[in-house]
Every structure is written in structure tokens, then in C-alpha cells.
N, C-alpha and C. Protein backbone atom coordinates (compact mmCIF):
# COMPACT_ATOMS: atom_id res chain seq x y z
N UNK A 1 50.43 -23.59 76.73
CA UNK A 1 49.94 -22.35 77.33
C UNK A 1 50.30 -22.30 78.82
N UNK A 2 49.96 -23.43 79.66
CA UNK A 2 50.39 -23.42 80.85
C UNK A 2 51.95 -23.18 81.10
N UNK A 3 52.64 -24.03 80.14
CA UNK A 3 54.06 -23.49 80.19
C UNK A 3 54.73 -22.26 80.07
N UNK A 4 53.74 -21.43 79.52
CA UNK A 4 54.08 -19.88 79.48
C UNK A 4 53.90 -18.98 80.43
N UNK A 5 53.26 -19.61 81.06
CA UNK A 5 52.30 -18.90 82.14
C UNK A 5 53.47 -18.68 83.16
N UNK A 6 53.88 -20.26 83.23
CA UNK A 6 54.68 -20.71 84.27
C UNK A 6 56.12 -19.76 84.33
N UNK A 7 56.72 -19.91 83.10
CA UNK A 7 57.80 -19.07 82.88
C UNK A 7 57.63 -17.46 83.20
N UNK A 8 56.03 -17.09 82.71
CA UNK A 8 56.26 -15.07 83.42
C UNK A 8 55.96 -15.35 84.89
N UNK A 9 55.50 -16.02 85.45
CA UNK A 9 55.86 -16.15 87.00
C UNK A 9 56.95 -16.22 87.63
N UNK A 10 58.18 -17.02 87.02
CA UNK A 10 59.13 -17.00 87.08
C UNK A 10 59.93 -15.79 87.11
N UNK A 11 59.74 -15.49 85.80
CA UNK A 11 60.48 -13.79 85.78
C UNK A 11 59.49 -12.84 86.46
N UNK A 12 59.05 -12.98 87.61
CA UNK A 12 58.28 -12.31 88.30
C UNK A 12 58.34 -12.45 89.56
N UNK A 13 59.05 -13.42 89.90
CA UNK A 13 59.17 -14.04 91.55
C UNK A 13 60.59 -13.10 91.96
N UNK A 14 60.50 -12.60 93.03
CA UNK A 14 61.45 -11.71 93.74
C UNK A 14 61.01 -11.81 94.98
N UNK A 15 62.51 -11.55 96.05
CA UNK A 15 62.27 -11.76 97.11
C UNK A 15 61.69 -10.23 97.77
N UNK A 16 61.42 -9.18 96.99
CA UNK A 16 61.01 -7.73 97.42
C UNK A 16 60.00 -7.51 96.60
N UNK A 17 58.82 -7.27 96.65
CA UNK A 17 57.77 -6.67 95.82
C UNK A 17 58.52 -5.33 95.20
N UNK A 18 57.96 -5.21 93.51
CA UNK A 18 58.39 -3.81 93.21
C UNK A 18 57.18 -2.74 93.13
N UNK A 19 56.09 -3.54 93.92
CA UNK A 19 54.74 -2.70 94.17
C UNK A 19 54.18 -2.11 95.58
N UNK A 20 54.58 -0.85 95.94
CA UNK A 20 54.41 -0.23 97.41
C UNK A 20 52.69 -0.24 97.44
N UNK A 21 52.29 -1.07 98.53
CA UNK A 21 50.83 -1.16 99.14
C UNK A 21 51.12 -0.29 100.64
N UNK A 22 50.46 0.79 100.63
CA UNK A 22 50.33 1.66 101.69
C UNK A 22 50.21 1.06 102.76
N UNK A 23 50.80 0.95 103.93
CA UNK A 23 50.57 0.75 105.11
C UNK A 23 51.19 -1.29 105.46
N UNK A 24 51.15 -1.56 104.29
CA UNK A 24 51.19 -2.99 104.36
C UNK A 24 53.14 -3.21 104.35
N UNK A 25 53.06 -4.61 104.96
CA UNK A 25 54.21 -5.74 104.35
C UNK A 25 54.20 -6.67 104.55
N UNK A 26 55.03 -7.37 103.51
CA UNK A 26 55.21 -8.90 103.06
C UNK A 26 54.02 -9.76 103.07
N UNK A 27 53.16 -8.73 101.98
CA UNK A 27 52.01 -9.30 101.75
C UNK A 27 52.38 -9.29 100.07
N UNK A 28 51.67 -11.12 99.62
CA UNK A 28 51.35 -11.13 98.83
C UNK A 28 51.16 -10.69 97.42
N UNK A 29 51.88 -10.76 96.61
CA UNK A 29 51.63 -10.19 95.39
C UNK A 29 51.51 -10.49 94.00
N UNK A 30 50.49 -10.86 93.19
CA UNK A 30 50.60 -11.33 92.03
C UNK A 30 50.34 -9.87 91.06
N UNK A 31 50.44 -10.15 89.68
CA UNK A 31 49.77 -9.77 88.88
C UNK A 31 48.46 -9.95 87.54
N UNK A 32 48.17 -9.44 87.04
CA UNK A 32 47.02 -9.67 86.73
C UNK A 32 47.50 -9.93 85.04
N UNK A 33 46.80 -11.44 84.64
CA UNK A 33 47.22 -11.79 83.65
C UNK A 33 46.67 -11.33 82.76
N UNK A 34 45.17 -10.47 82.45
CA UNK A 34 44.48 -9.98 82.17
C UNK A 34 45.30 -8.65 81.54
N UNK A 35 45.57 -7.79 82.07
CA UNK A 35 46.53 -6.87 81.51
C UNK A 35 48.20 -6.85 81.51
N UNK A 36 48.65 -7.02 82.48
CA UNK A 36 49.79 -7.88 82.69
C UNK A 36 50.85 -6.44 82.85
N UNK A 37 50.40 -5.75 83.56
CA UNK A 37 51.09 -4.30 83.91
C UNK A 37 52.51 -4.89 84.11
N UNK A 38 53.24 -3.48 83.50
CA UNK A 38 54.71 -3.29 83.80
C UNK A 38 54.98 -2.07 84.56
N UNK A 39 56.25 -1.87 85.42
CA UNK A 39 56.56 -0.58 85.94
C UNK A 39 56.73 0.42 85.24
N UNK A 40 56.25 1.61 85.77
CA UNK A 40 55.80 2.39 84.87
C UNK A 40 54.44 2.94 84.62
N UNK A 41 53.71 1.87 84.84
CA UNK A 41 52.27 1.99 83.77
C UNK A 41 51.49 2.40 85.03
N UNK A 42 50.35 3.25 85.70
CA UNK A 42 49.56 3.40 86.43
C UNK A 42 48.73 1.85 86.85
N UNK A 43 49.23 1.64 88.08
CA UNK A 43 48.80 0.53 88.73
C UNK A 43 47.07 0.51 89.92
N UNK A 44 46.63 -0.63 89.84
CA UNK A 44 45.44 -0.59 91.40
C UNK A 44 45.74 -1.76 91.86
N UNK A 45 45.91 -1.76 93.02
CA UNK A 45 45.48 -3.79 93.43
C UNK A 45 44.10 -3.77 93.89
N UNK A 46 44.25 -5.15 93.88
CA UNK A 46 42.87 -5.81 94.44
C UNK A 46 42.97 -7.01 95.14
N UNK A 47 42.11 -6.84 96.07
CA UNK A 47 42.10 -7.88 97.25
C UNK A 47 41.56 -8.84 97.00
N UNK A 48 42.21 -10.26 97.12
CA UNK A 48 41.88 -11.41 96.34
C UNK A 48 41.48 -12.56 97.85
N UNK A 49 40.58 -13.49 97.42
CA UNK A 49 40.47 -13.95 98.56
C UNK A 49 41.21 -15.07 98.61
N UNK A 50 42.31 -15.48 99.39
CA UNK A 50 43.42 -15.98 99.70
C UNK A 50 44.51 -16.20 98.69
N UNK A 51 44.71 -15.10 97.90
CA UNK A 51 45.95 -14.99 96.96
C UNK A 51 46.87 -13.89 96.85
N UNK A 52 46.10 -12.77 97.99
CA UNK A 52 46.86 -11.56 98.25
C UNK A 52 46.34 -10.79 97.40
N UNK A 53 47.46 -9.77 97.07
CA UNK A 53 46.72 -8.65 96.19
C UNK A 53 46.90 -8.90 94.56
N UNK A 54 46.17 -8.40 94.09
CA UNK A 54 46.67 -8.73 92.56
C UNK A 54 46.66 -7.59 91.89
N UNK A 55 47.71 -7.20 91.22
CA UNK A 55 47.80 -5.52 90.41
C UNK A 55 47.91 -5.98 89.22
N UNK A 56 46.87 -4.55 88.70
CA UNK A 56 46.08 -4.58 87.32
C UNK A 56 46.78 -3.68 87.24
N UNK A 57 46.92 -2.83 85.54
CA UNK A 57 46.58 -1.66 84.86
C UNK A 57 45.38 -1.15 85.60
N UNK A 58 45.02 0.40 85.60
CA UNK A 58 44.18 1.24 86.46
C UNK A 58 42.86 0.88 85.77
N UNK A 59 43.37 0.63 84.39
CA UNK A 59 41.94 1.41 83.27
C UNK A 59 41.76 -0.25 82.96
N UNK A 60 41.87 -1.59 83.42
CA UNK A 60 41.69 -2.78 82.71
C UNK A 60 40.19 -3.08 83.41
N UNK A 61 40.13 -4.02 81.74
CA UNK A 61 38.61 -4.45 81.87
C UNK A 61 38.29 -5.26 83.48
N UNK A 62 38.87 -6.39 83.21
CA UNK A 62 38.79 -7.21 84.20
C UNK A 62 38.99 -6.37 85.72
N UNK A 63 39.45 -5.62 86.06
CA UNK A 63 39.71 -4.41 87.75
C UNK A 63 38.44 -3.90 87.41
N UNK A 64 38.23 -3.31 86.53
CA UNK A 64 36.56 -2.56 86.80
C UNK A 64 35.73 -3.47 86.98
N UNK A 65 35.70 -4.40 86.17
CA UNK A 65 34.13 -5.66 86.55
C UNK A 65 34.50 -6.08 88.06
N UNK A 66 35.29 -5.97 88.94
CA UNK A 66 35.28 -6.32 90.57
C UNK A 66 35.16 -5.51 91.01
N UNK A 67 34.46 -5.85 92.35
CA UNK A 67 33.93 -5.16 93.48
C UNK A 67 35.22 -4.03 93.68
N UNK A 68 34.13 -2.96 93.58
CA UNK A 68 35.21 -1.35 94.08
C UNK A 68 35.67 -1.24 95.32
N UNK A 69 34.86 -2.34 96.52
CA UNK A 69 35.38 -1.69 97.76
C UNK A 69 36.53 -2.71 98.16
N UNK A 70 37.08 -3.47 97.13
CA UNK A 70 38.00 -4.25 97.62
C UNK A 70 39.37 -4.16 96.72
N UNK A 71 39.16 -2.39 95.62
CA UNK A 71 40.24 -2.05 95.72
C UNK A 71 40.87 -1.33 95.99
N UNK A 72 42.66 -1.56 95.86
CA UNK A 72 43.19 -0.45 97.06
C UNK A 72 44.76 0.34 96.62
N UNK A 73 44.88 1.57 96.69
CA UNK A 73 45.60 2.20 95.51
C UNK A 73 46.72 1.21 95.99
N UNK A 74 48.29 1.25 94.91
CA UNK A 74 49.20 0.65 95.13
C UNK A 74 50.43 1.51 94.33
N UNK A 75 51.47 1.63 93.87
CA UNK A 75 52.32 2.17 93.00
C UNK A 75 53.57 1.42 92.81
N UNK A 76 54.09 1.68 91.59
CA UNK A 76 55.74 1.22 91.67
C UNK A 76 56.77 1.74 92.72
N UNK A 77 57.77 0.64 92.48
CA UNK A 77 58.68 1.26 93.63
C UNK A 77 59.50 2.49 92.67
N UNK A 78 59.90 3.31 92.67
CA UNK A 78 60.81 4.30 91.98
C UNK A 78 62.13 3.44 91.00
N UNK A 79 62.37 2.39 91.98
CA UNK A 79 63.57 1.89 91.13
C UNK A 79 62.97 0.36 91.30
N UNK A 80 61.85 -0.22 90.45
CA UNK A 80 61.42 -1.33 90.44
C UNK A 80 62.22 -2.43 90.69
N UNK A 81 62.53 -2.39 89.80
CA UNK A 81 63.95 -3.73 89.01
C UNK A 81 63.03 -4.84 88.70
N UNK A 82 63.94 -5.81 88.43
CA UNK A 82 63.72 -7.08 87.93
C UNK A 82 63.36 -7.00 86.33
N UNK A 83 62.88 -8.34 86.22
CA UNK A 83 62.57 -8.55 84.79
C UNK A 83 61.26 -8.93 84.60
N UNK A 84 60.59 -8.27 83.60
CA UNK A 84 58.82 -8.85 83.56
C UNK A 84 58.50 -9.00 82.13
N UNK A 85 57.73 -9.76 81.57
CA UNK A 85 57.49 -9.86 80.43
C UNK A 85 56.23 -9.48 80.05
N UNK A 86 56.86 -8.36 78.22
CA UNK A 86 55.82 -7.91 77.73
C UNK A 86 55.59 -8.56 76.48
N UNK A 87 54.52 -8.29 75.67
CA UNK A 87 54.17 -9.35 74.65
C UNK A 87 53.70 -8.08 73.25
N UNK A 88 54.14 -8.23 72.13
CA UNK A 88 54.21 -7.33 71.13
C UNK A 88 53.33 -8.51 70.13
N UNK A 89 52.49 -7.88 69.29
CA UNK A 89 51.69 -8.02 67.80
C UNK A 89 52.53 -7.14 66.94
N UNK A 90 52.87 -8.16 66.16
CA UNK A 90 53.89 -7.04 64.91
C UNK A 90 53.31 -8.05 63.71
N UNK A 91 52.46 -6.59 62.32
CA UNK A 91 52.01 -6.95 61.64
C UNK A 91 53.35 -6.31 60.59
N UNK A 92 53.48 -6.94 59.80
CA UNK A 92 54.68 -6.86 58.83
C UNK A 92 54.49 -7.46 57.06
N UNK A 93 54.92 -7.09 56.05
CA UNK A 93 55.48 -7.79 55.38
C UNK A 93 56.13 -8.84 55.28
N UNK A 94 56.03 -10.13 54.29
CA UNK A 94 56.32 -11.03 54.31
C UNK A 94 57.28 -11.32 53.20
N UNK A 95 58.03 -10.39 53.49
CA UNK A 95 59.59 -10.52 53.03
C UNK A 95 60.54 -11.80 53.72
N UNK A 96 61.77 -11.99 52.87
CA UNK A 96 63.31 -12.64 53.04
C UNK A 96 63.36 -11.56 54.23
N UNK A 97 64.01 -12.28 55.17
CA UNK A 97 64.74 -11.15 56.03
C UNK A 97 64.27 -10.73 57.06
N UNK A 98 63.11 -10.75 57.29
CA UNK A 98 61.82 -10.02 58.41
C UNK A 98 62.45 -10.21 59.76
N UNK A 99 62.42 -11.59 60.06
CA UNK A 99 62.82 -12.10 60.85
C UNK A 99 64.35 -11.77 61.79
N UNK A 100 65.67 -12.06 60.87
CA UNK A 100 66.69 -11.69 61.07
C UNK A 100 66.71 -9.96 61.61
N UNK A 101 65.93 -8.78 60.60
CA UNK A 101 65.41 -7.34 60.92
C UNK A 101 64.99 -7.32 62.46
N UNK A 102 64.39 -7.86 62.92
CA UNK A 102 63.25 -7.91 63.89
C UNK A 102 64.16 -8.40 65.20
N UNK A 103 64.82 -9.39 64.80
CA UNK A 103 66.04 -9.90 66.04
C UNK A 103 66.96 -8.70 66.46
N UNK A 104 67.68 -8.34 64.93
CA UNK A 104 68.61 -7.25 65.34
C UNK A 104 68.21 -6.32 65.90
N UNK A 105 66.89 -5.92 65.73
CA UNK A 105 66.23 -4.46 66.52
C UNK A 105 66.67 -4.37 67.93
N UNK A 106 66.58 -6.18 68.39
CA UNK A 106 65.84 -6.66 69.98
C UNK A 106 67.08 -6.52 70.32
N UNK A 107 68.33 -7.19 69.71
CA UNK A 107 69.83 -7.59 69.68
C UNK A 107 70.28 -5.49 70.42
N UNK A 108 69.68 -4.93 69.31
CA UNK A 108 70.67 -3.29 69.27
C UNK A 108 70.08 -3.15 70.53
N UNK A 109 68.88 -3.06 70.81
CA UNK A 109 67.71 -2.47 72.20
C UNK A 109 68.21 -3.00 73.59
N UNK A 110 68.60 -4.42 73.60
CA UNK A 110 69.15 -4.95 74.80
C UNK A 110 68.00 -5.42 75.30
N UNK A 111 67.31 -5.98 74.31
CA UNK A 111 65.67 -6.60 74.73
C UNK A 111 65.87 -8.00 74.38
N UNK A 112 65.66 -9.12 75.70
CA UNK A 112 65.48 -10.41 74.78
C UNK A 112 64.16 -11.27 74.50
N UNK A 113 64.07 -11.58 73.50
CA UNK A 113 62.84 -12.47 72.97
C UNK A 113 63.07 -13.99 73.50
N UNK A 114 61.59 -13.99 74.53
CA UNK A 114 61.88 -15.34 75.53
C UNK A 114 60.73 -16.59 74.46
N UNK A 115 59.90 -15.71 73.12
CA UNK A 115 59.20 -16.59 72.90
C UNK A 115 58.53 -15.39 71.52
N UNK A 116 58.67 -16.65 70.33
CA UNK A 116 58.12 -16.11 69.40
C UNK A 116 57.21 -16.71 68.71
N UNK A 117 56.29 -16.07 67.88
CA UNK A 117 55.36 -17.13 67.32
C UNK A 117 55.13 -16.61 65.23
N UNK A 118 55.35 -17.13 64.79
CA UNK A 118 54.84 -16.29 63.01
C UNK A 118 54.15 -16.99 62.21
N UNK A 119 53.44 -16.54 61.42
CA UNK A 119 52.14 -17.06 60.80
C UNK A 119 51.80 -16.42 59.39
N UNK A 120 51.58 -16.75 58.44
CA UNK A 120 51.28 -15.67 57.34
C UNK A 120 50.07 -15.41 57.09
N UNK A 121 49.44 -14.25 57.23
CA UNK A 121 48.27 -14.11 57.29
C UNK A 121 47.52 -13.78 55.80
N UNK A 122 48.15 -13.35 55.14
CA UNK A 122 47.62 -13.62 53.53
C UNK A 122 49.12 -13.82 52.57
N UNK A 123 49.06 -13.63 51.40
CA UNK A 123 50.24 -13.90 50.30
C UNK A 123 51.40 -12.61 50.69
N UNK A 124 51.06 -11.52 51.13
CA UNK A 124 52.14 -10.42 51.30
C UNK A 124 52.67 -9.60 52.82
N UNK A 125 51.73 -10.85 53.46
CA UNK A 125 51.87 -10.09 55.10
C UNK A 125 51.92 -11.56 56.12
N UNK A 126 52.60 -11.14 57.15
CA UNK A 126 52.49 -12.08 57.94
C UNK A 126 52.83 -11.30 59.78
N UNK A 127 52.12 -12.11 60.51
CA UNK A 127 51.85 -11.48 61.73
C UNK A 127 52.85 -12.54 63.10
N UNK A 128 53.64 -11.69 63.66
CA UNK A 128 54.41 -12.67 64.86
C UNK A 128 53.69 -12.04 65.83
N UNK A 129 53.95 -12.54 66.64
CA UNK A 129 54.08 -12.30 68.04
C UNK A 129 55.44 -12.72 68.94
N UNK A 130 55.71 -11.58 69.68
CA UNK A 130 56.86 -12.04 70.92
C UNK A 130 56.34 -11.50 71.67
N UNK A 131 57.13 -12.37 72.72
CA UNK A 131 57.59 -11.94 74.53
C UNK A 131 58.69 -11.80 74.35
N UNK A 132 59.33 -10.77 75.02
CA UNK A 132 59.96 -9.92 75.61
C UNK A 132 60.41 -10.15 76.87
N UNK A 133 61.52 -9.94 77.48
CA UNK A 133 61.73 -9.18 78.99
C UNK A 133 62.28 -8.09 78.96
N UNK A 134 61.21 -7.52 79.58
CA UNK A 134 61.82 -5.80 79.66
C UNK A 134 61.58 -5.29 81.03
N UNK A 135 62.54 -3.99 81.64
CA UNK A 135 62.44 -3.62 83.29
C UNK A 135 61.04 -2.90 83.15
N UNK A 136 60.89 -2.17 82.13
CA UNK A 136 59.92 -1.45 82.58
C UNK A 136 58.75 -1.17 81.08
N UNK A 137 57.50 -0.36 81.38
CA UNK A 137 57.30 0.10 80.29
C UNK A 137 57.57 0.91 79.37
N UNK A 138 58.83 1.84 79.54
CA UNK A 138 59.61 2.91 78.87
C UNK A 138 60.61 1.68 77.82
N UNK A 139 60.66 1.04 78.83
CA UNK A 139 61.55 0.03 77.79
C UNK A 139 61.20 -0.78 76.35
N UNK A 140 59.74 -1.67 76.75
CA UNK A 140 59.02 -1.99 75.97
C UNK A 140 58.75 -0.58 74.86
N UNK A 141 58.35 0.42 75.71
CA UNK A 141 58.02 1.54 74.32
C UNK A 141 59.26 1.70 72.99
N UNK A 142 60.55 1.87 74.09
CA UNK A 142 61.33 2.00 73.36
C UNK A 142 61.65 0.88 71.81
N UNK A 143 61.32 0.12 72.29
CA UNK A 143 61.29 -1.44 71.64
C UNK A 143 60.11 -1.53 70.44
N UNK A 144 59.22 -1.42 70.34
CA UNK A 144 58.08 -0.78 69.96
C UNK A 144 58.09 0.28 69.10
N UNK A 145 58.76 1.19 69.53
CA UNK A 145 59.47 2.32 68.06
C UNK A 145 60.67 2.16 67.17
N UNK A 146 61.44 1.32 67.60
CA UNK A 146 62.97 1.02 67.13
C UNK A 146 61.79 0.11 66.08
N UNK A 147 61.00 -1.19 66.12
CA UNK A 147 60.42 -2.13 65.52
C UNK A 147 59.42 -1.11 64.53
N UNK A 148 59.03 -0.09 64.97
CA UNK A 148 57.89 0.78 63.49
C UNK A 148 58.59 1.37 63.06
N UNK A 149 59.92 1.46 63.02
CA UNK A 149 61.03 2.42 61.66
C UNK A 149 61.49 1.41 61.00
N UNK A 150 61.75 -0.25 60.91
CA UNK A 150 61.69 -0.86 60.13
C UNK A 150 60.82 -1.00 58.85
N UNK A 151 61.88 -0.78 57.76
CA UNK A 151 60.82 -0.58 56.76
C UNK A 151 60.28 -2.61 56.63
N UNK A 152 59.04 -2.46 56.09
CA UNK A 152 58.09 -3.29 56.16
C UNK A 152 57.23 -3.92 57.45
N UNK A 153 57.52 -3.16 58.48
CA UNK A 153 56.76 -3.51 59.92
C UNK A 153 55.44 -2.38 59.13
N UNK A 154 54.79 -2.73 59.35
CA UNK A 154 53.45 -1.85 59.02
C UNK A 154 52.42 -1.81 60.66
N UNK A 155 52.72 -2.54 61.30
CA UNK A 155 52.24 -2.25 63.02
C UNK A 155 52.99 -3.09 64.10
N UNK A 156 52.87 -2.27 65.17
CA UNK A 156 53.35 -2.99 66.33
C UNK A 156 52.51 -2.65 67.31
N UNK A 157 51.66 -3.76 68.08
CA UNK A 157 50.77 -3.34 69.50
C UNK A 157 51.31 -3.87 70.16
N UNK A 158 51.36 -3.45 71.46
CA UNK A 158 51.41 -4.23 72.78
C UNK A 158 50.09 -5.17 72.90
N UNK A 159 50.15 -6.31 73.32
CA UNK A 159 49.09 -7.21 73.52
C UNK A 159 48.69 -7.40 74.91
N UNK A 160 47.37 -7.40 75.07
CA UNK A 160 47.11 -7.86 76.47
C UNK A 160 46.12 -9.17 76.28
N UNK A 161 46.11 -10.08 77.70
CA UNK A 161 45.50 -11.57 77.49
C UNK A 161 43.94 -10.73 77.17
């Protein structure tokens, strides 16, 4: 687990924040593992005490249970960049083939899978999980619908910790 952690930090370290904090620079910036926002998605930070700011999703559990007066609006940059990782629940059939289906989707999309996990959850279904790197959340969406026109995907969520 720690090793995973370690790796979306990685694909997260840039020498330019892709998150504009009003008035501020070269301050600090993590994100919040809790929801694990991508560009795109309506952002807040929050003022952390000696870790800088940390940006949530607007609407996440964990940003509402902290103190309101220590947060402070923030937004994407217009042309973010980089690479950030998103994490998909894909409930499927437990067919020959699933697997190979599920690659090629990622293969056609220009999405790569940094980490997969599969499990069978009864005799006719079985449930993966991946990570992803994707620029943004339009991307992940896109990724996400290409994966529910596969016949035997029966769901795909985005996952949050």
C-alpha cells in the first residue's frame, strides 16, 4: 500500500503547480488522498499545518469535516498537464477474454494501466480494479465509457480512498 502511494506522488511531482491559489506562489501543494481530484473536477484547498495546501474535490467528505475558515478557493490551471492517477471499479463477467477486452480499450484510449488488481466475486462475475494515468478528468470519463460498451462490463465507478 505504501508503495502505491509512493508511485501517485511521483506522477504528481512537477516543478509548476497545475493548481492556481489566488494571490499566492511557490507554495506548497499536495493532494488529497481522500478523493484524489483530477483537472477538471471542481477543486478547494486547505490549509494544512506545515504541509501547505492540500486540494480536495469541492463536495469530499473529508474537506467538509475541516475547519471552514482554513479553506481557500483554488482552480486548475486551463492547460494543467502532467500525469495523475485515477482508479476505476469494473464489475464484469467472468468470461475467457475479459482481461485482454479491458487492455485493448486502455491500448485504443491512450490510457495506461500503472496497476491492476482481479478477484472473482461469485461463479459468473468478477471485479478488477485499475489505476490509470490520465491528464485530466474528461479523460478518465472518456475511459469509463469506451469500458461500459464492452459487452460483459456490467459497471464501471471511479473509486475514491
Amino acid at each position: 500500500l505504501r508503495k502505491n502511494r509512493l508511485k501517485r506522488k511521483k506522477l504528481r511531482k512537477k516543478k509548476h503547480s497545475p493548481v492556481l491559489i489566488s494571490g499566492e506562489e511557490d507554495v506548497l501543494v499536495t493532494y488529497g488522498r481522500c478523493c484524489n481530484p483530477l483537472p477538471g473536477e471542481p477543486v478547494m484547498g486547505y490549509i494544512t499545518r506545515g504541509r501547505g495546501i492540500t486540494v480536495h474535490v469541492i463536495n469530499c467528505k473529508q474537506l467538509l469535516s475541516l475547519e471552514p475558515e482554513r479553506r481557500v478557493p483554488v482552480e486548475w490551471q486551463r492547460k494543467a498537464g502532467g500525469i495523475h492517477s485515477g482508479e476505476l471499479k469494473i464489475i464484469c463477467t467472468n468470461q475467457l477474454g475479459m482481461l485482454a477486452e479491458i487492455g485493448s480499450i486502455c491500448k485504443l484510449t491512450g490510457i495506461n494501466v500503472t496497476r491492476m488488481e482481479a478477484h472473482t466475486v461469485d461463479d459468473d462475475r468478477a471485479q478488477l480494479t485499475l489505476e490509470v494515468s490520465v491528464a485530466d478528468v474528461d479523460e478518465l470519463g472518456k475511459l469509463m465509457r469506451s469500458l461500459e460498451k464492452v459487452h460483459g462490463i456490467i459497471r464501471v465507478d471511479r473509486m475514491r480512498s
